[in-house]
C-alpha atoms as a PDB file:
ATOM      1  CA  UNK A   1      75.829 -66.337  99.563  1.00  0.00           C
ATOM      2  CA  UNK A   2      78.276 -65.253 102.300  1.00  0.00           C
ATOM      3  CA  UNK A   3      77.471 -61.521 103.585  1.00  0.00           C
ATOM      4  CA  UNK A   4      81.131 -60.734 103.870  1.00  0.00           C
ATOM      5  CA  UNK A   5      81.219 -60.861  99.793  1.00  0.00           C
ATOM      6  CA  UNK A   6      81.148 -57.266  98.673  1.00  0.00           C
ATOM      7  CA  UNK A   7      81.462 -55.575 101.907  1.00  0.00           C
ATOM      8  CA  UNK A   8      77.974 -55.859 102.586  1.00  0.00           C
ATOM      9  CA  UNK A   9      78.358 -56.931 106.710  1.00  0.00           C
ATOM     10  CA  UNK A  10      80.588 -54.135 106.853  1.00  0.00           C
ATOM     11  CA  UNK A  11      78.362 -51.191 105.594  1.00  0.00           C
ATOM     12  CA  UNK A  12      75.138 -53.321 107.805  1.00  0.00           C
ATOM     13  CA  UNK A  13      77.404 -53.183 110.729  1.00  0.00           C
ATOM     14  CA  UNK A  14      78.401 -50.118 111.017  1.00  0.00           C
ATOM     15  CA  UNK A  15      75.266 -48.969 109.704  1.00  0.00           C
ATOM     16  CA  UNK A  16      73.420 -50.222 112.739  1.00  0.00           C
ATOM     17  CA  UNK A  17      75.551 -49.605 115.348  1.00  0.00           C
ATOM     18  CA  UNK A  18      75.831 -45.630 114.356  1.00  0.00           C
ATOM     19  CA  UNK A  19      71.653 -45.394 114.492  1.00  0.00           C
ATOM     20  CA  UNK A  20      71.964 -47.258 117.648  1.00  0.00           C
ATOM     21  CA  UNK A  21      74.627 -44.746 118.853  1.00  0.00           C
ATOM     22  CA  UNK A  22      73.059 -41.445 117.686  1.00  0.00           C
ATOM     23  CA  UNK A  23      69.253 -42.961 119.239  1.00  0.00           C
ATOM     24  CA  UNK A  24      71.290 -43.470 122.738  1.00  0.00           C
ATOM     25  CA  UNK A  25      73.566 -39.927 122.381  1.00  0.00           C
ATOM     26  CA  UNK A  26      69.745 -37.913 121.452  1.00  0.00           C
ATOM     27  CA  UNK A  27      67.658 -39.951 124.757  1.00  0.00           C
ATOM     28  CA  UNK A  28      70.923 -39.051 126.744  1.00  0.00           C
ATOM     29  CA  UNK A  29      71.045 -35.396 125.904  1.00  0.00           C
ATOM     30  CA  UNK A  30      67.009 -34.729 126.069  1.00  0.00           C
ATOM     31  CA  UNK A  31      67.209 -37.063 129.868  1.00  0.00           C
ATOM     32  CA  UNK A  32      70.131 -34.720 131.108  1.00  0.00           C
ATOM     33  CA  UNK A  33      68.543 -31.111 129.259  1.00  0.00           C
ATOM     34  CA  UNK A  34      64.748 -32.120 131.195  1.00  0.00           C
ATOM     35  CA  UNK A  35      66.740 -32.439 134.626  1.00  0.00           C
ATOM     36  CA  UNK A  36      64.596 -34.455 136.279  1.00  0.00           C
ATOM     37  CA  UNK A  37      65.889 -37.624 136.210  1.00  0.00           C
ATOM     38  CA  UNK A  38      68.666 -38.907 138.348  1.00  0.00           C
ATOM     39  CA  UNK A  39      72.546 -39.597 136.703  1.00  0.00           C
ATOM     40  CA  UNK A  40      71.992 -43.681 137.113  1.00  0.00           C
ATOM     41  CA  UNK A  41      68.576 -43.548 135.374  1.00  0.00           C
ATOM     42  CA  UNK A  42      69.730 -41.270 132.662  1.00  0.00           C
ATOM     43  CA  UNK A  43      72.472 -43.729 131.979  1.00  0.00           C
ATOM     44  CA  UNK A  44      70.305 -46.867 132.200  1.00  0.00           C
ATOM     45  CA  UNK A  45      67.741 -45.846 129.836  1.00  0.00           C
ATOM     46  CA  UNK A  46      70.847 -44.424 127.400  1.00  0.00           C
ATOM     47  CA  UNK A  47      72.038 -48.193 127.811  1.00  0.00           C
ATOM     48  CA  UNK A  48      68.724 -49.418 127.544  1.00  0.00           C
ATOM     49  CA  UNK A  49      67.785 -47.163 124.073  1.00  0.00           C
ATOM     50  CA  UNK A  50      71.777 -48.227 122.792  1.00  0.00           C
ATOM     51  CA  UNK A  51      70.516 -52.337 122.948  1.00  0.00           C
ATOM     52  CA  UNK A  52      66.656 -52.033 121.751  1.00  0.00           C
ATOM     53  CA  UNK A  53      67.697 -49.669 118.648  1.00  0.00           C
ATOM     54  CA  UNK A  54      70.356 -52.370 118.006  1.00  0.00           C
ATOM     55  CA  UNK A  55      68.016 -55.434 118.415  1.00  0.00           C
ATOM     56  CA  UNK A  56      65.750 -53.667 116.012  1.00  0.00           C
ATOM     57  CA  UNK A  57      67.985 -51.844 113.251  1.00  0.00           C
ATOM     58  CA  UNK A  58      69.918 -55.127 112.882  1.00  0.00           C
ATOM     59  CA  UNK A  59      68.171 -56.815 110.623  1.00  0.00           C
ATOM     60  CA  UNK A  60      66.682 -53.807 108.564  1.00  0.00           C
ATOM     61  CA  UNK A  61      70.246 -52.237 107.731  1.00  0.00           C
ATOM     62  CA  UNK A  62      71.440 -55.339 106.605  1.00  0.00           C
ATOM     63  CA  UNK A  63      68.255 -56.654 104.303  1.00  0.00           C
ATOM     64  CA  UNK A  64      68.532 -53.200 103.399  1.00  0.00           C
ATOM     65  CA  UNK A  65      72.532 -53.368 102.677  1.00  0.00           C
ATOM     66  CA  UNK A  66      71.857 -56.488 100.903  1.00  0.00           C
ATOM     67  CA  UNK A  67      69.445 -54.640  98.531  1.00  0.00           C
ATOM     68  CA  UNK A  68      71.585 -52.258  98.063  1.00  0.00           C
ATOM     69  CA  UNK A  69      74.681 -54.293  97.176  1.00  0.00           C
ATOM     70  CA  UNK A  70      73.003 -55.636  94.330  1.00  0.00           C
ATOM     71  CA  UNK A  71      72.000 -59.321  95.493  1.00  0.00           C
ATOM     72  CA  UNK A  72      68.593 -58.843  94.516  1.00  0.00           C
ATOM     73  CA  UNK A  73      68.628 -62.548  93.182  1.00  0.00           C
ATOM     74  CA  UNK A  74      70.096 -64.300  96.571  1.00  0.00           C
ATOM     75  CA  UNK A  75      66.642 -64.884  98.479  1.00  0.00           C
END
């Protein structure tokens, strides 16, 4: 029942934090190519897109990892 068994926190865990990464990296690089923002805000809301994508792809990559590692019967 543990999720370290099979390397399934692993593959969640790094699944999640590169979508949280690459959602941050694409707000940061359409903030700073519209211009209009200023540096701090641009780097809030970067911060602020980096914790809300992790908050929310948490538990879908690792129900998903879990599917995937073949513990369909561990409900």
């Amino acid at each position: 029942m543990s999720l370290l068994k099979g390397g399934v926190f692993l593959w969640s865990a790094c699944g999640y934090t590169a979508l949280s990464v690459a959602s941050a990296l694409a707000f940061f690089a359409l903030a700073r190519w519209a211009g209009e923002a200023p540096p701090l805000a641009v780097w809030g809301g970067a911060a602020w897109v980096f914790i809300l994508s992790m908050i929310i792809s948490m538990p879908l990559t690792t129900a998903w990892a879990r599917r995937r590692g073949g513990r369909r019967g561990d409900r």
